[in-house]
C-alpha atoms as a PDB file:
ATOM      1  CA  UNK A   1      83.782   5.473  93.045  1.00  0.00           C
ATOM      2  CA  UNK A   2      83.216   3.013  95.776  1.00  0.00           C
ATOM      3  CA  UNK A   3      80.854   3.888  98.887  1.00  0.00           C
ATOM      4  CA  UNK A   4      84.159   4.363 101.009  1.00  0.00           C
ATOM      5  CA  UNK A   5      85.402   7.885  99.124  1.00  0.00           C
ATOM      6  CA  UNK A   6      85.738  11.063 100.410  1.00  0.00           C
ATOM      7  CA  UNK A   7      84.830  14.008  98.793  1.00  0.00           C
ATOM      8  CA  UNK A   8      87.787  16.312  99.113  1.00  0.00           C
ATOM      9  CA  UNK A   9      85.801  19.151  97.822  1.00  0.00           C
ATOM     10  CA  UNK A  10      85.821  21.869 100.192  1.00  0.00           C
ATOM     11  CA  UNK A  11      82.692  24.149 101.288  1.00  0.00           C
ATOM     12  CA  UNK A  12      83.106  27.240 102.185  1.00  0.00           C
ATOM     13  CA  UNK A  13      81.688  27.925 106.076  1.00  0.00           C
ATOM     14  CA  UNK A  14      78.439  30.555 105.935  1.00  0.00           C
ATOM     15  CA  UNK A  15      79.683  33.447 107.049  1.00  0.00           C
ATOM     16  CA  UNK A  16      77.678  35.681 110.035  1.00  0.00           C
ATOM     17  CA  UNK A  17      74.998  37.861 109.015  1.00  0.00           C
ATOM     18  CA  UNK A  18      77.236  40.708 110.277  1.00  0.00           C
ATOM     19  CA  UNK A  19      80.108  39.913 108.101  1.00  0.00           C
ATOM     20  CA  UNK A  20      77.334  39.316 105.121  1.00  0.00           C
ATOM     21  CA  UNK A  21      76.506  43.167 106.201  1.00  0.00           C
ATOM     22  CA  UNK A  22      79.988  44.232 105.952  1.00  0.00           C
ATOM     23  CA  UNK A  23      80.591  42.625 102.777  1.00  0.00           C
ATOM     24  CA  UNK A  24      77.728  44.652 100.978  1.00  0.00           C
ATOM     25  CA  UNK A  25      78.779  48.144 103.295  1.00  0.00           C
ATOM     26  CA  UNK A  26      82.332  47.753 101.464  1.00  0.00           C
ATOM     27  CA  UNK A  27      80.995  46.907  98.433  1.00  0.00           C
ATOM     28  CA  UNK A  28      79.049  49.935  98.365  1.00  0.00           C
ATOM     29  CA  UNK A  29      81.573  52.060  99.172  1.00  0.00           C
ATOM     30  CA  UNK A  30      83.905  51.024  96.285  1.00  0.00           C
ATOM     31  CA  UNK A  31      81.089  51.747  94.236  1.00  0.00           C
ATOM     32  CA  UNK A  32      81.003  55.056  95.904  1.00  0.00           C
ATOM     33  CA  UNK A  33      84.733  55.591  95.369  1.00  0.00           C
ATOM     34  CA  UNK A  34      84.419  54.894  92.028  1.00  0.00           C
ATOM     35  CA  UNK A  35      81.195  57.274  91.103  1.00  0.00           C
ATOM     36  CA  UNK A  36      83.283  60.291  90.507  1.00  0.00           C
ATOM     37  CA  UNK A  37      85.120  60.623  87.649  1.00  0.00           C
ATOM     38  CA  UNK A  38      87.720  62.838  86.799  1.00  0.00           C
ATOM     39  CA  UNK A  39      86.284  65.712  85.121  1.00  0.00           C
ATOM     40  CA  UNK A  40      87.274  69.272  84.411  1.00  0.00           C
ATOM     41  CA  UNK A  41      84.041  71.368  84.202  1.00  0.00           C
ATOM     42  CA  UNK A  42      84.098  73.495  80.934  1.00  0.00           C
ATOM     43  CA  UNK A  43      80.887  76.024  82.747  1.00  0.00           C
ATOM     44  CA  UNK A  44      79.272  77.725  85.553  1.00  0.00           C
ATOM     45  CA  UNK A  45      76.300  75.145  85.674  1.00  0.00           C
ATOM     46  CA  UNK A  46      78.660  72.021  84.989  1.00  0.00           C
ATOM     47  CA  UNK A  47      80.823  73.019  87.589  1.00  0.00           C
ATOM     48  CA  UNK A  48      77.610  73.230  90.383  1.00  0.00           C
ATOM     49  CA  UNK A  49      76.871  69.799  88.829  1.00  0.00           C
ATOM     50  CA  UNK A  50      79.791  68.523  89.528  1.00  0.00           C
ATOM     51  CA  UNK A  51      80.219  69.810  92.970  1.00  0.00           C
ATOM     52  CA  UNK A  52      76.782  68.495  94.210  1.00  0.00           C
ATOM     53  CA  UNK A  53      78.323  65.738  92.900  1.00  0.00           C
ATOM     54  CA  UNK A  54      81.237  65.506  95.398  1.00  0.00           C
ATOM     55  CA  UNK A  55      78.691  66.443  98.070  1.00  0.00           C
ATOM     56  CA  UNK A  56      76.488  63.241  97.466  1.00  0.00           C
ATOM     57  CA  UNK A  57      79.726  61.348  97.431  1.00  0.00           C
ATOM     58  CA  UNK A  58      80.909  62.810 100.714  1.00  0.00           C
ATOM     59  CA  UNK A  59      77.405  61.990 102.470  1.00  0.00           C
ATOM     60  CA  UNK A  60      77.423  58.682 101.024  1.00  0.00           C
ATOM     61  CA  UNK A  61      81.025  58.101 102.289  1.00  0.00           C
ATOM     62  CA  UNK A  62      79.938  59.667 105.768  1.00  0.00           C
ATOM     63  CA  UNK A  63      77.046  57.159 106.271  1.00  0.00           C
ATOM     64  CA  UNK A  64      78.487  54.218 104.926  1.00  0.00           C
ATOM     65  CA  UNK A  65      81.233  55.077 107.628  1.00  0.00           C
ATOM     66  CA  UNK A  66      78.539  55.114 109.969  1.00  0.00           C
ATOM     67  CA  UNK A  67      77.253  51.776 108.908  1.00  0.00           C
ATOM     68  CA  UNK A  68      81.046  50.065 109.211  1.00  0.00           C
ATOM     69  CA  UNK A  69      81.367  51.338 112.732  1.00  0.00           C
ATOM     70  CA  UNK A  70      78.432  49.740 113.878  1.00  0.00           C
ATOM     71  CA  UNK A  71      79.074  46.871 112.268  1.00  0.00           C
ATOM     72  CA  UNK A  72      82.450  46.568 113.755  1.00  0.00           C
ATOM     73  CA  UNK A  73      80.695  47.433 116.979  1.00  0.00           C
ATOM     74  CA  UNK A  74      78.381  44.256 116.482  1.00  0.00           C
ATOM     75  CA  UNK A  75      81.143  41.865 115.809  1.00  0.00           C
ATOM     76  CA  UNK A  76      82.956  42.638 118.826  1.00  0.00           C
ATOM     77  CA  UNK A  77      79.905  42.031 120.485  1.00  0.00           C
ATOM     78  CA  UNK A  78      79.351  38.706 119.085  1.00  0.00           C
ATOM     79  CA  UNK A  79      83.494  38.065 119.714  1.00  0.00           C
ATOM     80  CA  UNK A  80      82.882  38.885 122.941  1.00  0.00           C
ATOM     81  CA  UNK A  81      85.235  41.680 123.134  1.00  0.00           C
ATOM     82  CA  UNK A  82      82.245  43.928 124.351  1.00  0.00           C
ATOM     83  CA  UNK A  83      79.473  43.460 126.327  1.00  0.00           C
ATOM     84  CA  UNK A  84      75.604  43.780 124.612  1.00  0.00           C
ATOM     85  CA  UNK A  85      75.552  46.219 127.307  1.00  0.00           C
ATOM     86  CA  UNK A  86      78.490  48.446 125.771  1.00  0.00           C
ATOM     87  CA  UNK A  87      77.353  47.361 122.729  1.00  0.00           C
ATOM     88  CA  UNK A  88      74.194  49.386 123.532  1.00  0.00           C
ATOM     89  CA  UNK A  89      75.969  52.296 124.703  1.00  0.00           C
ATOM     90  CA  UNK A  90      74.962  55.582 123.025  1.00  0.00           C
ATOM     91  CA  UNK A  91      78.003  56.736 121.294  1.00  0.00           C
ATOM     92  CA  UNK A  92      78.134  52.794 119.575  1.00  0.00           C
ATOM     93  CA  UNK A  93      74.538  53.438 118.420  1.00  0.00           C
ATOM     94  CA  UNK A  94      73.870  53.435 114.570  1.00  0.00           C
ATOM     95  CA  UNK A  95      71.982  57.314 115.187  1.00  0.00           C
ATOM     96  CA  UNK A  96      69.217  58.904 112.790  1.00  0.00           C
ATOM     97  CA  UNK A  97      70.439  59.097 108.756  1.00  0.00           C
ATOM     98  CA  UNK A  98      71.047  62.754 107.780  1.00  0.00           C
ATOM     99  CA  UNK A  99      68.431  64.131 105.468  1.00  0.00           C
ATOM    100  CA  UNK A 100      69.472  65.187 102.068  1.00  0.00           C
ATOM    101  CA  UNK A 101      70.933  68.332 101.427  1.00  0.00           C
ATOM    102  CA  UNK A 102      70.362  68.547  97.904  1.00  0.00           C
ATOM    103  CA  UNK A 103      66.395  67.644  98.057  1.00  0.00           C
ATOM    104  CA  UNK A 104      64.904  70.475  96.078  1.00  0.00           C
ATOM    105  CA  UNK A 105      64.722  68.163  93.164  1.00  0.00           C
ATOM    106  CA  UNK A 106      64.898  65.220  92.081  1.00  0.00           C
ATOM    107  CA  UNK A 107      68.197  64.018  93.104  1.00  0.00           C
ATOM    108  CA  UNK A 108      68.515  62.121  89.889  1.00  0.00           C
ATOM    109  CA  UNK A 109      68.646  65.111  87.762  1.00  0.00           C
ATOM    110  CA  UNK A 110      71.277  66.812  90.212  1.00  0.00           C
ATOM    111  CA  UNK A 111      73.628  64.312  90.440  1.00  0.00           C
ATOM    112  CA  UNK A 112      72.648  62.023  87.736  1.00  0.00           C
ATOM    113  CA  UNK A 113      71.078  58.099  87.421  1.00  0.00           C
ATOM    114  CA  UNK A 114      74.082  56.445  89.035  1.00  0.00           C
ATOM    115  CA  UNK A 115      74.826  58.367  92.269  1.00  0.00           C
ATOM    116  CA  UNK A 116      71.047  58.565  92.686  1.00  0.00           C
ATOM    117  CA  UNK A 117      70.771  54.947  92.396  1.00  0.00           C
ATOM    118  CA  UNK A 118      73.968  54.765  94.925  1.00  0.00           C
ATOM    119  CA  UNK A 119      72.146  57.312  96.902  1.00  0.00           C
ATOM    120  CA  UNK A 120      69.046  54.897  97.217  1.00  0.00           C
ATOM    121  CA  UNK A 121      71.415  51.477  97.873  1.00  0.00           C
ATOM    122  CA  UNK A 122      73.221  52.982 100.895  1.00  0.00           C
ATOM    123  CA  UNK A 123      69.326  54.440 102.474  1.00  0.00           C
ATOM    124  CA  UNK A 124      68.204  51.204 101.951  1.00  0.00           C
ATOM    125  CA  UNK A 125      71.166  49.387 103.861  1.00  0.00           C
ATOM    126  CA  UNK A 126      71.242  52.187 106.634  1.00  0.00           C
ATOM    127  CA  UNK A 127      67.543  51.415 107.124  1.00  0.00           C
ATOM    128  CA  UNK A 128      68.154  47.481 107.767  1.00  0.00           C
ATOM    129  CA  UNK A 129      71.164  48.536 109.972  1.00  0.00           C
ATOM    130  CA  UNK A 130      68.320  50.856 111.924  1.00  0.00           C
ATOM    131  CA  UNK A 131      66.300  48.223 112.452  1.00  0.00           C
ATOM    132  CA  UNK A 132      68.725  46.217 113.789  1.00  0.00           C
ATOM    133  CA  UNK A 133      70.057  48.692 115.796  1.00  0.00           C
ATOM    134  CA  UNK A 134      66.422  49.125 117.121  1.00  0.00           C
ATOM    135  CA  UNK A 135      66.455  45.672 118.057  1.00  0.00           C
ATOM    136  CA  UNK A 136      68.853  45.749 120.633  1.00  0.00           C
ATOM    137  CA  UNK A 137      66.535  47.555 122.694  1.00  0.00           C
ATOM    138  CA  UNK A 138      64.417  44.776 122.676  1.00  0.00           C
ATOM    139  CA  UNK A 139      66.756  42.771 123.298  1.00  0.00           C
ATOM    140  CA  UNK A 140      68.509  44.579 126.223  1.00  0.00           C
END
């Protein structure tokens, strides 16, 4: 190779921080899709299990939805097809995460080691989105 080459390798361009965001929010919620499993409950106390199952799937799906809205809200922002001002607008805030319905006990015994560890992935994003979203107060 003589000092006049040229790579012809190609690099991929970093993407935003908000697409980075979006990336892990729809990675999440295929993991979410996937949680339940078909299953035909053969009692009384399977068939509660398996329904506080579906509701820990449908909060998941409800906040995640959340999370992809604002998001979306965000890169319009930065594409500058809003203004940070109606960026900022109440109804395109992220808004307070619904506490748990089924927090009587621990939710890993309820709906079992991999929705609760689903459960605690989608908190944890929602509570960098919040922070963010608390940010553009500062920054307004």
């Amino acid at each position: 190779m003589t000092g006049l080459d040229v790579s012809t390798a190609t690099v991929r361009p970093r993407r935003s921080t908000t697409d980075e965001l979006l990336a892990e929010t729809v990675r999440l919620a295929t993991r979410v899709r996937g949680a339940l499993v078909a299953d035909v409950a053969a009692d009384r106390r399977a068939a509660l299990r398996r329904l506080q199952q579906v509701a820990k799937v449908g909060e998941l799906t409800a906040m995640l939805g959340y999370c992809v809205a604002w998001l979306l809200v965000r890169k319009a922002v930065e594409a500058g097809e809003l203004s940070a001002a109606e960026g900022r607008a109440d109804a395109r805030r992220l808004g307070a995460m619904p506490s748990s319905a089924l927090a009587a006990a621990p939710l890993e015994a309820i709906v079992g080691p991999e929705l609760a560890a689903l459960d605690a992935s989608v908190r944890a994003l929602h509570a960098r989105l919040a922070r963010l979203d608390r940010l553009l107060d500062e920054a307004g």
